[in-house]
C-alpha atoms as a PDB file:
ATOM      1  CA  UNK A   1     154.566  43.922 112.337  1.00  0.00           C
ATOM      2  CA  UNK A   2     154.631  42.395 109.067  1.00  0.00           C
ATOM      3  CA  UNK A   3     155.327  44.517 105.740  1.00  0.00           C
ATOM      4  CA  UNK A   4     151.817  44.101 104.528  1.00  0.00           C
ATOM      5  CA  UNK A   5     149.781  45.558 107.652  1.00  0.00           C
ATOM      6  CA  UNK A   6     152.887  48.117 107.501  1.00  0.00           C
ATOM      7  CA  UNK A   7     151.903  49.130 103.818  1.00  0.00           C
ATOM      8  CA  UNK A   8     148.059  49.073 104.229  1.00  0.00           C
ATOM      9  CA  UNK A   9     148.425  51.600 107.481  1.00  0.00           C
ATOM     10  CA  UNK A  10     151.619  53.620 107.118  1.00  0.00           C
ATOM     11  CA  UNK A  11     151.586  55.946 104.982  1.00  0.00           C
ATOM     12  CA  UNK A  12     155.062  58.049 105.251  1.00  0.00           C
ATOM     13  CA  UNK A  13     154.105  60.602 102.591  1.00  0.00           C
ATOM     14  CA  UNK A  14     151.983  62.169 104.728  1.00  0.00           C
ATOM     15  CA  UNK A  15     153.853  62.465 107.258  1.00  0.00           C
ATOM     16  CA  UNK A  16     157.636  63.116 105.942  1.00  0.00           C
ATOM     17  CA  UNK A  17     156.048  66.089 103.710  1.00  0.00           C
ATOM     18  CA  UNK A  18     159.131  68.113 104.750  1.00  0.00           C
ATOM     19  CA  UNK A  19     161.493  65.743 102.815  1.00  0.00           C
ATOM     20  CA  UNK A  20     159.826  66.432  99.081  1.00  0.00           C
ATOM     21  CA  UNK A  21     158.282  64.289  97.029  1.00  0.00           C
ATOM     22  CA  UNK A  22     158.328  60.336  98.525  1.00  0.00           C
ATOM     23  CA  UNK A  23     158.094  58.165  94.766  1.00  0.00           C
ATOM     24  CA  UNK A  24     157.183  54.476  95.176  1.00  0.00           C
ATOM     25  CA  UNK A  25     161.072  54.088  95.268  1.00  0.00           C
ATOM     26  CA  UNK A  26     161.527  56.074  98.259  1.00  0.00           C
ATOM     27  CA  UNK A  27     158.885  55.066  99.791  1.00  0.00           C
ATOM     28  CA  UNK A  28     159.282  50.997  99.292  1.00  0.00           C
ATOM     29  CA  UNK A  29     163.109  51.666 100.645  1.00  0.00           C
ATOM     30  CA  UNK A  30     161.628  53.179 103.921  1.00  0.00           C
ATOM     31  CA  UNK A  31     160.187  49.499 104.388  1.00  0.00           C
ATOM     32  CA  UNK A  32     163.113  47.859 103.454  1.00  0.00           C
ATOM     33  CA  UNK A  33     161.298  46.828 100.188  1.00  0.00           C
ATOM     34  CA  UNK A  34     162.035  46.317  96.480  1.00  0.00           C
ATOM     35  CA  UNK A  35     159.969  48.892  94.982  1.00  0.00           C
ATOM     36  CA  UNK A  36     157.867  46.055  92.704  1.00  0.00           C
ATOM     37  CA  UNK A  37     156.749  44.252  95.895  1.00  0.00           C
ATOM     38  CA  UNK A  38     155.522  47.468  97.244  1.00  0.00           C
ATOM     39  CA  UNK A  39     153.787  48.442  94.569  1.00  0.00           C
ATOM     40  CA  UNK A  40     152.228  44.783  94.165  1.00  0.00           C
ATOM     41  CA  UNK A  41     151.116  45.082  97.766  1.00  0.00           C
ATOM     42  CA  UNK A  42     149.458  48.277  97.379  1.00  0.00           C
ATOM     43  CA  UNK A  43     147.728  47.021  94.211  1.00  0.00           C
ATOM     44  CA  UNK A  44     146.103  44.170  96.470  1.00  0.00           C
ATOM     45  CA  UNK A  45     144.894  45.893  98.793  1.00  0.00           C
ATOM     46  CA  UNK A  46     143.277  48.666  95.816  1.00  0.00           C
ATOM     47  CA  UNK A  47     141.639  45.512  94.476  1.00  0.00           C
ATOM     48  CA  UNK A  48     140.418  43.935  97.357  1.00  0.00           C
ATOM     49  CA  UNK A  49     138.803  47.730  98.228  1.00  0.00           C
ATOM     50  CA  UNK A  50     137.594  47.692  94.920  1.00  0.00           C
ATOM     51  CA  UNK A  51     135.831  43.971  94.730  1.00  0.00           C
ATOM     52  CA  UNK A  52     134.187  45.034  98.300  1.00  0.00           C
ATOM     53  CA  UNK A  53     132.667  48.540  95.773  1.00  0.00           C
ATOM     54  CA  UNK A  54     131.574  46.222  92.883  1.00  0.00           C
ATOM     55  CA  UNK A  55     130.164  43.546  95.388  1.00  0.00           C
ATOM     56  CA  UNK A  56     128.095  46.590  96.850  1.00  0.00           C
ATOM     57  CA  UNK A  57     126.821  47.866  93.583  1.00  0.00           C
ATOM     58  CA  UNK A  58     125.131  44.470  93.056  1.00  0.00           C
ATOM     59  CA  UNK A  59     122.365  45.738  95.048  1.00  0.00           C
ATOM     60  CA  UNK A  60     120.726  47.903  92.766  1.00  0.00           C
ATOM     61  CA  UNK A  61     119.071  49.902  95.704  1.00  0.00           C
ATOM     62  CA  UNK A  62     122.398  50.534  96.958  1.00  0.00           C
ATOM     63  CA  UNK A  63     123.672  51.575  93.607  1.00  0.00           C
ATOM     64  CA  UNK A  64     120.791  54.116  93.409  1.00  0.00           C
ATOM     65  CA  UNK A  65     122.097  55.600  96.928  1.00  0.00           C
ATOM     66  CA  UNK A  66     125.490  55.736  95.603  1.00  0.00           C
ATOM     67  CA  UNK A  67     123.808  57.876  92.637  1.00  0.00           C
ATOM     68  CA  UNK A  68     122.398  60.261  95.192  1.00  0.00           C
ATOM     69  CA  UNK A  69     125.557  61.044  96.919  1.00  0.00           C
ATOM     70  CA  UNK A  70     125.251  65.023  97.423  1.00  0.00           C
ATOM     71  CA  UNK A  71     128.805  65.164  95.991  1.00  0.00           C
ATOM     72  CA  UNK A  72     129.018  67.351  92.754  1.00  0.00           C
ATOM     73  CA  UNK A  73     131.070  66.917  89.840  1.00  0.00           C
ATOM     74  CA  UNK A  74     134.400  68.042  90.202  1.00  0.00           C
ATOM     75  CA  UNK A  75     133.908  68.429  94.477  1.00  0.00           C
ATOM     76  CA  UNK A  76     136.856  67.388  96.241  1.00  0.00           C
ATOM     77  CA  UNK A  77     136.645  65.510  99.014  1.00  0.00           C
ATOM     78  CA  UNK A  78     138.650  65.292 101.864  1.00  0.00           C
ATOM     79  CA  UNK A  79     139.062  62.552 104.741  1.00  0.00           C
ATOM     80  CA  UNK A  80     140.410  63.268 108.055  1.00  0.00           C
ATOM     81  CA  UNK A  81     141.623  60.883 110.976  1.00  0.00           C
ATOM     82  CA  UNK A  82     143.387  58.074 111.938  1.00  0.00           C
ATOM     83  CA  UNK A  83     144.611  54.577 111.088  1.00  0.00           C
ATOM     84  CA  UNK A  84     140.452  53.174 110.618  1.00  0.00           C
ATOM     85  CA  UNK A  85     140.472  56.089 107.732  1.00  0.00           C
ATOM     86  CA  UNK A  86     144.542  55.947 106.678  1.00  0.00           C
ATOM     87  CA  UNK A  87     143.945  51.684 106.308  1.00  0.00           C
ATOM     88  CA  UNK A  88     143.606  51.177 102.446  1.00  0.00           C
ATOM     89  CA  UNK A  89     140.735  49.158 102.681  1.00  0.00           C
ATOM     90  CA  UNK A  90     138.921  51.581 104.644  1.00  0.00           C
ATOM     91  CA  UNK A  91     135.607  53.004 104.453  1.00  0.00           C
ATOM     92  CA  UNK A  92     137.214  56.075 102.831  1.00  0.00           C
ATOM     93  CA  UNK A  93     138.521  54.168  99.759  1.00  0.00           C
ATOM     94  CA  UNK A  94     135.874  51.724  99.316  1.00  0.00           C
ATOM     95  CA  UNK A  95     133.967  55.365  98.741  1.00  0.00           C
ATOM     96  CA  UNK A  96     136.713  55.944  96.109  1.00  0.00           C
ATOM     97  CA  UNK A  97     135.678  53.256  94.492  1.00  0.00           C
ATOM     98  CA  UNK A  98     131.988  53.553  94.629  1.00  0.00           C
ATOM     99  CA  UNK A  99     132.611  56.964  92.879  1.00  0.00           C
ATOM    100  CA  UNK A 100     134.869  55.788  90.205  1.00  0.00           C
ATOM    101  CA  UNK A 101     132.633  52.801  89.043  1.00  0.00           C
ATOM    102  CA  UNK A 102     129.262  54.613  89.651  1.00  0.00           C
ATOM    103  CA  UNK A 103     129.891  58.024  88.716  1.00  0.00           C
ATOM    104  CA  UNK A 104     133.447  58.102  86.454  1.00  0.00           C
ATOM    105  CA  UNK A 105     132.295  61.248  84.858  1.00  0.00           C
ATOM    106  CA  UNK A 106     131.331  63.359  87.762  1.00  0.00           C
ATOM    107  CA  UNK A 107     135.395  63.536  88.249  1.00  0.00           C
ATOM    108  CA  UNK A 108     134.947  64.050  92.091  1.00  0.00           C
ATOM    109  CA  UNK A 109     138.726  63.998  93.484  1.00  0.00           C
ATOM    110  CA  UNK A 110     139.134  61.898  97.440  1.00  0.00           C
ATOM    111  CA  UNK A 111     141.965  63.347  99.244  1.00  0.00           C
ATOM    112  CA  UNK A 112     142.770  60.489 102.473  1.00  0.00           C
ATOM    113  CA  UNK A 113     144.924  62.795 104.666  1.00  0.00           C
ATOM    114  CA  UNK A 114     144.440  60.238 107.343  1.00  0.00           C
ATOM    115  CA  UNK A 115     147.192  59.610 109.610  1.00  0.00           C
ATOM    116  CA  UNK A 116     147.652  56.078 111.915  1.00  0.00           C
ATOM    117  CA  UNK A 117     148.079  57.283 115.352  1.00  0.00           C
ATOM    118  CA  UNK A 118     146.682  60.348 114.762  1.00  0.00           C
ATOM    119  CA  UNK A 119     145.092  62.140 117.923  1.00  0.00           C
ATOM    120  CA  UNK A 120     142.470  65.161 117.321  1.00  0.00           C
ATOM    121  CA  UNK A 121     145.354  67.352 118.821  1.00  0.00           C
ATOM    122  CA  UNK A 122     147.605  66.036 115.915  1.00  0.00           C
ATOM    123  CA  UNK A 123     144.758  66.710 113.900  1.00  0.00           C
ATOM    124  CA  UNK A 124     144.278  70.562 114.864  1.00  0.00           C
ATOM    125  CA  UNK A 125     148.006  71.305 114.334  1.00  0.00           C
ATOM    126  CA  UNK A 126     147.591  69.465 110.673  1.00  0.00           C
ATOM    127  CA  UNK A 127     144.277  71.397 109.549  1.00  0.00           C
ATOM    128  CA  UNK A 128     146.046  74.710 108.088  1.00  0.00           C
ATOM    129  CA  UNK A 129     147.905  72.683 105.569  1.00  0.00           C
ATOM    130  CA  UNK A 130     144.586  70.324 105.050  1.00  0.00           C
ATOM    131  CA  UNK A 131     142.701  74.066 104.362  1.00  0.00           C
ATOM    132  CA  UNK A 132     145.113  74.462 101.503  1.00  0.00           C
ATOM    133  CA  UNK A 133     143.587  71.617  99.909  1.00  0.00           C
ATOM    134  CA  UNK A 134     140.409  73.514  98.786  1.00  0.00           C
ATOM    135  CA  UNK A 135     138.087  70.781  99.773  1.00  0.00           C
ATOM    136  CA  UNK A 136     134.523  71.038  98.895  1.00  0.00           C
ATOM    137  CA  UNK A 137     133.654  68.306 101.781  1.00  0.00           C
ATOM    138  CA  UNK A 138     135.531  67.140 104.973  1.00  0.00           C
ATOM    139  CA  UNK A 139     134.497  63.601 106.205  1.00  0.00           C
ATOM    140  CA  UNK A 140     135.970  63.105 109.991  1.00  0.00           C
ATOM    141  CA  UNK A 141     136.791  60.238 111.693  1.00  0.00           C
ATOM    142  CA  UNK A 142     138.395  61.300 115.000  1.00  0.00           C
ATOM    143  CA  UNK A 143     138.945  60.143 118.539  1.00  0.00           C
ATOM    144  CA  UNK A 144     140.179  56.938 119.006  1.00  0.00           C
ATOM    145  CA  UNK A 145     143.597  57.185 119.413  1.00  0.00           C
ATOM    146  CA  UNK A 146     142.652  59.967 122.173  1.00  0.00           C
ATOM    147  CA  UNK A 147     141.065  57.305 124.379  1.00  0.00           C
ATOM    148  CA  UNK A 148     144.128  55.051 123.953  1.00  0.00           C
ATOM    149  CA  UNK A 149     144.881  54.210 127.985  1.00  0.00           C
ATOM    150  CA  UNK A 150     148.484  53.274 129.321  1.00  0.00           C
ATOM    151  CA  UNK A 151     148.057  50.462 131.532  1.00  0.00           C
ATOM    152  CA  UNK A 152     150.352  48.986 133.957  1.00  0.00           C
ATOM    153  CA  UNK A 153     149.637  45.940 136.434  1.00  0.00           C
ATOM    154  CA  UNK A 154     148.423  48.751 139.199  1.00  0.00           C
ATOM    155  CA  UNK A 155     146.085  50.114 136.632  1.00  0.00           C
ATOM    156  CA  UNK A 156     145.319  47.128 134.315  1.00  0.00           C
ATOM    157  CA  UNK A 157     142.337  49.001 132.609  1.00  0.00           C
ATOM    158  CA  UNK A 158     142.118  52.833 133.953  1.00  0.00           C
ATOM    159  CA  UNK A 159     145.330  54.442 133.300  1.00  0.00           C
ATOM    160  CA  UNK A 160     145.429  57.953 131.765  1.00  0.00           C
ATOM    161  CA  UNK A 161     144.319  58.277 128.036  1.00  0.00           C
ATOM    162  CA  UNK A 162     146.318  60.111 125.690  1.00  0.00           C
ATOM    163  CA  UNK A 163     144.402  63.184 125.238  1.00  0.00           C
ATOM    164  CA  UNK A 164     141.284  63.961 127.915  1.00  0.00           C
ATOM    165  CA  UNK A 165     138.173  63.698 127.419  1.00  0.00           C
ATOM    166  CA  UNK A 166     137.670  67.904 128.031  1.00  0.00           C
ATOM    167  CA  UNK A 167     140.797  68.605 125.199  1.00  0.00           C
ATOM    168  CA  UNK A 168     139.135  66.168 122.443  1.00  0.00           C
ATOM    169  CA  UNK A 169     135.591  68.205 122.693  1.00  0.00           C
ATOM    170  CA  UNK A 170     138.150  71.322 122.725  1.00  0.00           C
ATOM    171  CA  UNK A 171     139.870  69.904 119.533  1.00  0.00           C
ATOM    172  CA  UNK A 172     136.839  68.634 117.804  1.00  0.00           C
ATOM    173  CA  UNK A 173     134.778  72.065 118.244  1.00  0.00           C
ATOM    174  CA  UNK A 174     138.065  74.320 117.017  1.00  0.00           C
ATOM    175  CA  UNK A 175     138.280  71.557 114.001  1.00  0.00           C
ATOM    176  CA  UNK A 176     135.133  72.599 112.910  1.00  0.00           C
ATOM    177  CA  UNK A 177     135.028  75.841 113.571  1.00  0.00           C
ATOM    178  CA  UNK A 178     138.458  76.536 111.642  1.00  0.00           C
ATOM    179  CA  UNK A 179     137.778  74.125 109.007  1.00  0.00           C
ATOM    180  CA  UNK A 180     134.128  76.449 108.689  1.00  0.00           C
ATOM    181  CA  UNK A 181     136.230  79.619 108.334  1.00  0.00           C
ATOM    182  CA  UNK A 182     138.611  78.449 106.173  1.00  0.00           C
ATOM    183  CA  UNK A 183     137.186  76.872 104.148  1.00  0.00           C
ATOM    184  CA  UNK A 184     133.836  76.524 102.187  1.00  0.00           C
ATOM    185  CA  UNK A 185     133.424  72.906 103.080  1.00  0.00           C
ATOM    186  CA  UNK A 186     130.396  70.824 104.140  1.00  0.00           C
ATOM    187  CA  UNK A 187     131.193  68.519 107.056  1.00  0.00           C
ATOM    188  CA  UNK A 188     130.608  65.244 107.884  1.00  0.00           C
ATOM    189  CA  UNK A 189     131.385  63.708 111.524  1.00  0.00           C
ATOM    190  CA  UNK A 190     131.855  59.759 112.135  1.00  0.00           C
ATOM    191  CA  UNK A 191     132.241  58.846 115.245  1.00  0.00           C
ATOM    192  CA  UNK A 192     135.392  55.986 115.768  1.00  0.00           C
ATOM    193  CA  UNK A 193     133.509  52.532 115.732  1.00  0.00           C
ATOM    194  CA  UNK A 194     133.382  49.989 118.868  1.00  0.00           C
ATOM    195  CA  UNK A 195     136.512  47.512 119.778  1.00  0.00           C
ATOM    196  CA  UNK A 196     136.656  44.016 120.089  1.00  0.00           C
ATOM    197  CA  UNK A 197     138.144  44.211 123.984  1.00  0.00           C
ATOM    198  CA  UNK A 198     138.539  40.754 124.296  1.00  0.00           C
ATOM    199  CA  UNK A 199     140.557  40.871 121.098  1.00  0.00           C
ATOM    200  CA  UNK A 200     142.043  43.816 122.088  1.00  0.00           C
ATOM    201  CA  UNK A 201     143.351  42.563 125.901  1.00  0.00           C
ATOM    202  CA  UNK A 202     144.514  38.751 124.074  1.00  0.00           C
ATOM    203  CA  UNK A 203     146.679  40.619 121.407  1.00  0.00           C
ATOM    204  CA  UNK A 204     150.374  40.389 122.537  1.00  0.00           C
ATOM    205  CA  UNK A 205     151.807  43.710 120.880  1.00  0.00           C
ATOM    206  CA  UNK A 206     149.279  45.754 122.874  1.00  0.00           C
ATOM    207  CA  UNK A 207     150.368  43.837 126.231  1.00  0.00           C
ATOM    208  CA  UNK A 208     153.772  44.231 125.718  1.00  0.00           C
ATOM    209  CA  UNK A 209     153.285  48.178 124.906  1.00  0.00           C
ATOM    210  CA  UNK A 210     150.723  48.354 128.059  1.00  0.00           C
ATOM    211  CA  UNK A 211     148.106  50.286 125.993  1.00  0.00           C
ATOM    212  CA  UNK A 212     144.547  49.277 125.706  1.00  0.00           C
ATOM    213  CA  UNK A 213     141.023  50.658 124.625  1.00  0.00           C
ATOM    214  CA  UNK A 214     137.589  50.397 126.343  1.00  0.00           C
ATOM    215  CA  UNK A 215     133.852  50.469 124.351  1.00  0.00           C
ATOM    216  CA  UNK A 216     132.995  53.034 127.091  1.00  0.00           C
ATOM    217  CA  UNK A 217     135.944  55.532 126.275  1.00  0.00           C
ATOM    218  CA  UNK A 218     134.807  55.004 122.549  1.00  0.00           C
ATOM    219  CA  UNK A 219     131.360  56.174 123.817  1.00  0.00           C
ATOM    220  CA  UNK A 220     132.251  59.036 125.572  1.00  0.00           C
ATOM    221  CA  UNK A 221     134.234  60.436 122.491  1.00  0.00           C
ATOM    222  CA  UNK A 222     130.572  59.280 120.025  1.00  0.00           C
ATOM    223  CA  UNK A 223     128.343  61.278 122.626  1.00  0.00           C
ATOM    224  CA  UNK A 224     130.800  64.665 121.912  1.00  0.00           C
ATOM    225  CA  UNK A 225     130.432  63.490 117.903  1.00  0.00           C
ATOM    226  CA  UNK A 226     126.940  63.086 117.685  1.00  0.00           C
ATOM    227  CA  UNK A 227     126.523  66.523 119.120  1.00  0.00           C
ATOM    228  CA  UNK A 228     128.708  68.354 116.887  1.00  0.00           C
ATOM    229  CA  UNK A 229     125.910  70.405 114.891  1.00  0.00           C
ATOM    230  CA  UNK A 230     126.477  68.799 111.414  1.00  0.00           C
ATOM    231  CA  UNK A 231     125.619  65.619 109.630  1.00  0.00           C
ATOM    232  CA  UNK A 232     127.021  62.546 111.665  1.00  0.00           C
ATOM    233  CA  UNK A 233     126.926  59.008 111.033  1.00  0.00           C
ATOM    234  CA  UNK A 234     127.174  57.240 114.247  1.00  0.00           C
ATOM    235  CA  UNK A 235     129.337  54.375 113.175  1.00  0.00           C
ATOM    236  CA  UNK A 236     129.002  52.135 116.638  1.00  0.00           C
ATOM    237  CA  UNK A 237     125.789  50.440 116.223  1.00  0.00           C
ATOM    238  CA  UNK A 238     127.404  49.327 112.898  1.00  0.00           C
ATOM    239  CA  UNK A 239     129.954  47.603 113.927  1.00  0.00           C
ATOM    240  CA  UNK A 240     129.035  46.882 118.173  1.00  0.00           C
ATOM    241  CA  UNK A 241     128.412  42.578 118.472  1.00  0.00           C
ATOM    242  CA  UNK A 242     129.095  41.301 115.202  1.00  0.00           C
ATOM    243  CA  UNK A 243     131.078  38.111 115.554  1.00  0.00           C
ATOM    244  CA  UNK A 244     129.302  35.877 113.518  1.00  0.00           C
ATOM    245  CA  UNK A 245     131.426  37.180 110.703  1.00  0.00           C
ATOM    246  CA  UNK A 246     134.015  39.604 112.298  1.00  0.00           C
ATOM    247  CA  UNK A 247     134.237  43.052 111.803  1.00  0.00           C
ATOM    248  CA  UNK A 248     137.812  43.688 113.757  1.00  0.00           C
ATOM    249  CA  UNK A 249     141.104  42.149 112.575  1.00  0.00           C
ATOM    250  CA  UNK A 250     143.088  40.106 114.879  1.00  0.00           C
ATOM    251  CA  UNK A 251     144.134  42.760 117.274  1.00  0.00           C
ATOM    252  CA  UNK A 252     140.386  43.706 118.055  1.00  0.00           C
ATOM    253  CA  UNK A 253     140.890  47.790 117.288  1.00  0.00           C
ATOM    254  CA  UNK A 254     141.268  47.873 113.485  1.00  0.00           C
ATOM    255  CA  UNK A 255     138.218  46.836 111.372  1.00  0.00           C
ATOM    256  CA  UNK A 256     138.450  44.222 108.897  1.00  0.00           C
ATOM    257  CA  UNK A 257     137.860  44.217 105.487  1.00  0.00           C
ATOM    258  CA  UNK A 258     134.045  43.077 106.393  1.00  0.00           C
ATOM    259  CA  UNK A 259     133.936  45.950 108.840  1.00  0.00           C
ATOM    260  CA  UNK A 260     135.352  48.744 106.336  1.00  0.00           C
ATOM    261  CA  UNK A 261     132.648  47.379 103.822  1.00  0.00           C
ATOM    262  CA  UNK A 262     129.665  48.031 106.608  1.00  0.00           C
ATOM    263  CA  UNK A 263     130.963  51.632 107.701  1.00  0.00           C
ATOM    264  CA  UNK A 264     131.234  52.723 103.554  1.00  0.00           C
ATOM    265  CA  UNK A 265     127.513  51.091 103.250  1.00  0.00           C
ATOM    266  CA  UNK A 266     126.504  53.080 106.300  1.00  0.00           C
ATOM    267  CA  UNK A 267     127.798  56.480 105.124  1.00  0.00           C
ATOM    268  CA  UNK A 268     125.743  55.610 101.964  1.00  0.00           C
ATOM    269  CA  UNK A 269     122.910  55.218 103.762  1.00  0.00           C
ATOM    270  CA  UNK A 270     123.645  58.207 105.418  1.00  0.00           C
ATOM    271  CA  UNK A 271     124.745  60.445 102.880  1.00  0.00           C
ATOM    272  CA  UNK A 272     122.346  59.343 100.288  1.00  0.00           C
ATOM    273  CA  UNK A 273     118.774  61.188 100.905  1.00  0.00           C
ATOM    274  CA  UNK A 274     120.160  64.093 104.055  1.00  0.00           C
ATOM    275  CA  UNK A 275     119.081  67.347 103.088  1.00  0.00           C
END
């Protein structure tokens, strides 16, 4: 994996908590970077998020949705999940972005805890130390990464997921209800968006590792999301067929910057007019 897709989904200071502050220095070193080229990298990748924000705004409907956002000045908002979430030119930062050129002086502060990897059993054992960061709103993104399967040539597509289908509903459920209890949070659920399984079967790194994902699995985990009894934007129909101008990167799980783009215009949408 190259440094660039290493920046734009690991994120160590989340992660390596435990060793203090990570600076830019610290951080870049953990790459095997000079510190300016990781900081030029993560610039990049903050513009590029940003363009796809000011390319959105053009549509002056859209703008007017982004006005409408239920999220008051000085909220905090808080993302949870996993590497579609965690990428910086996800759905989560476009949002960022949105804010920040829409709506600088509502001062609403986006926490991304989002972790790459991250399974909703990860998740639960994170939340107390999310809780602590008095969020006003939790958007979740979870699920994915359960439905991971380990493959081998006996069991090419139907090997045993990471985390069961009965746990993740388990996980999910005690995600809200802690984060309820805890906290005095609105909650939003997203269900993980569809693969590209063609890509996803073709792309070497996953064949060598012997891991793959299936639409159906993804399904499975959305019909558990969409019943969760708070707002949900069910981000599969979103992103499900496009390949006229693709919405995965090359590896067929991860969303491109296209893809990002559609899930932050759907949350919009979404967001913009529920109760």
């Amino acid at each position: 994996m190259n440094s660039e897709r290493l920046i734009r989904f690991q994120h160590p200071q989340k992660v390596l908590g435990y060793l203090g502050r990570l600076g830019d220095d610290r951080i870049a070193n953990l790459f095997g970077l000079d510190v300016d080229v990781y900081r030029r990298t993560r610039q990049a990748y903050g513009a590029q998020a940003r363009d796809a924000a000011t390319d959105l705004l053009t549509d002056p409907g859209f703008a007017a949705k982004v006005d409408r956002l239920p999220f008051k000045p000085g909220q905090r908002v808080m993302a949870i999940g996993e590497s579609t979430t965690g990428d910086l030119l996800s759905w989560f930062e476009i949002l960022r972005h949105l804010l920040d050129l829409r709506r600088p002086a509502d001062a609403i502060t986006l926490i991304n805890t989002a972790v790459s990897g991250q399974t909703t059993t990860q998740a639960l054992a994170a939340l107390p130390g999310l809780c602590l960061q008095r969020p006003d709103w939790v958007l979740c993104m979870l699920g994915a990464n359960d439905v991971q399967r380990l493959r081998s040539a006996e069991e090419p597509a139907d090997g045993p997921t990471l985390v069961s289908l009965a746990e993740t509903e388990r996980n999910l459920r005690a995600l809200r209800e802690l984060t309820a209890r805890r906290t005095a949070a609105r909650r939003v659920w997203l269900t993980p968006p569809t693969v590209d399984e063609e890509r996803v079967a073709a792309y070497p790194p996953f064949q060598h590792l012997g891991i793959t994902w299936a639409n159906h699995d993804i399904d499975a985990v959305g019909h558990i999301v969409t019943r969760l009894p708070d707002g949900t934007v069910d981000t599969r129909p979103v992103i499900a067929g496009r390949t006229a101008e693709p919405f995965h990167t090359e590896d067929g799980l991860h969303l491109s910057l296209t893809g990002q783009r559609a899930l932050a215009a759907a949350l919009v949408d979404a967001l913009a007019d529920a109760p």
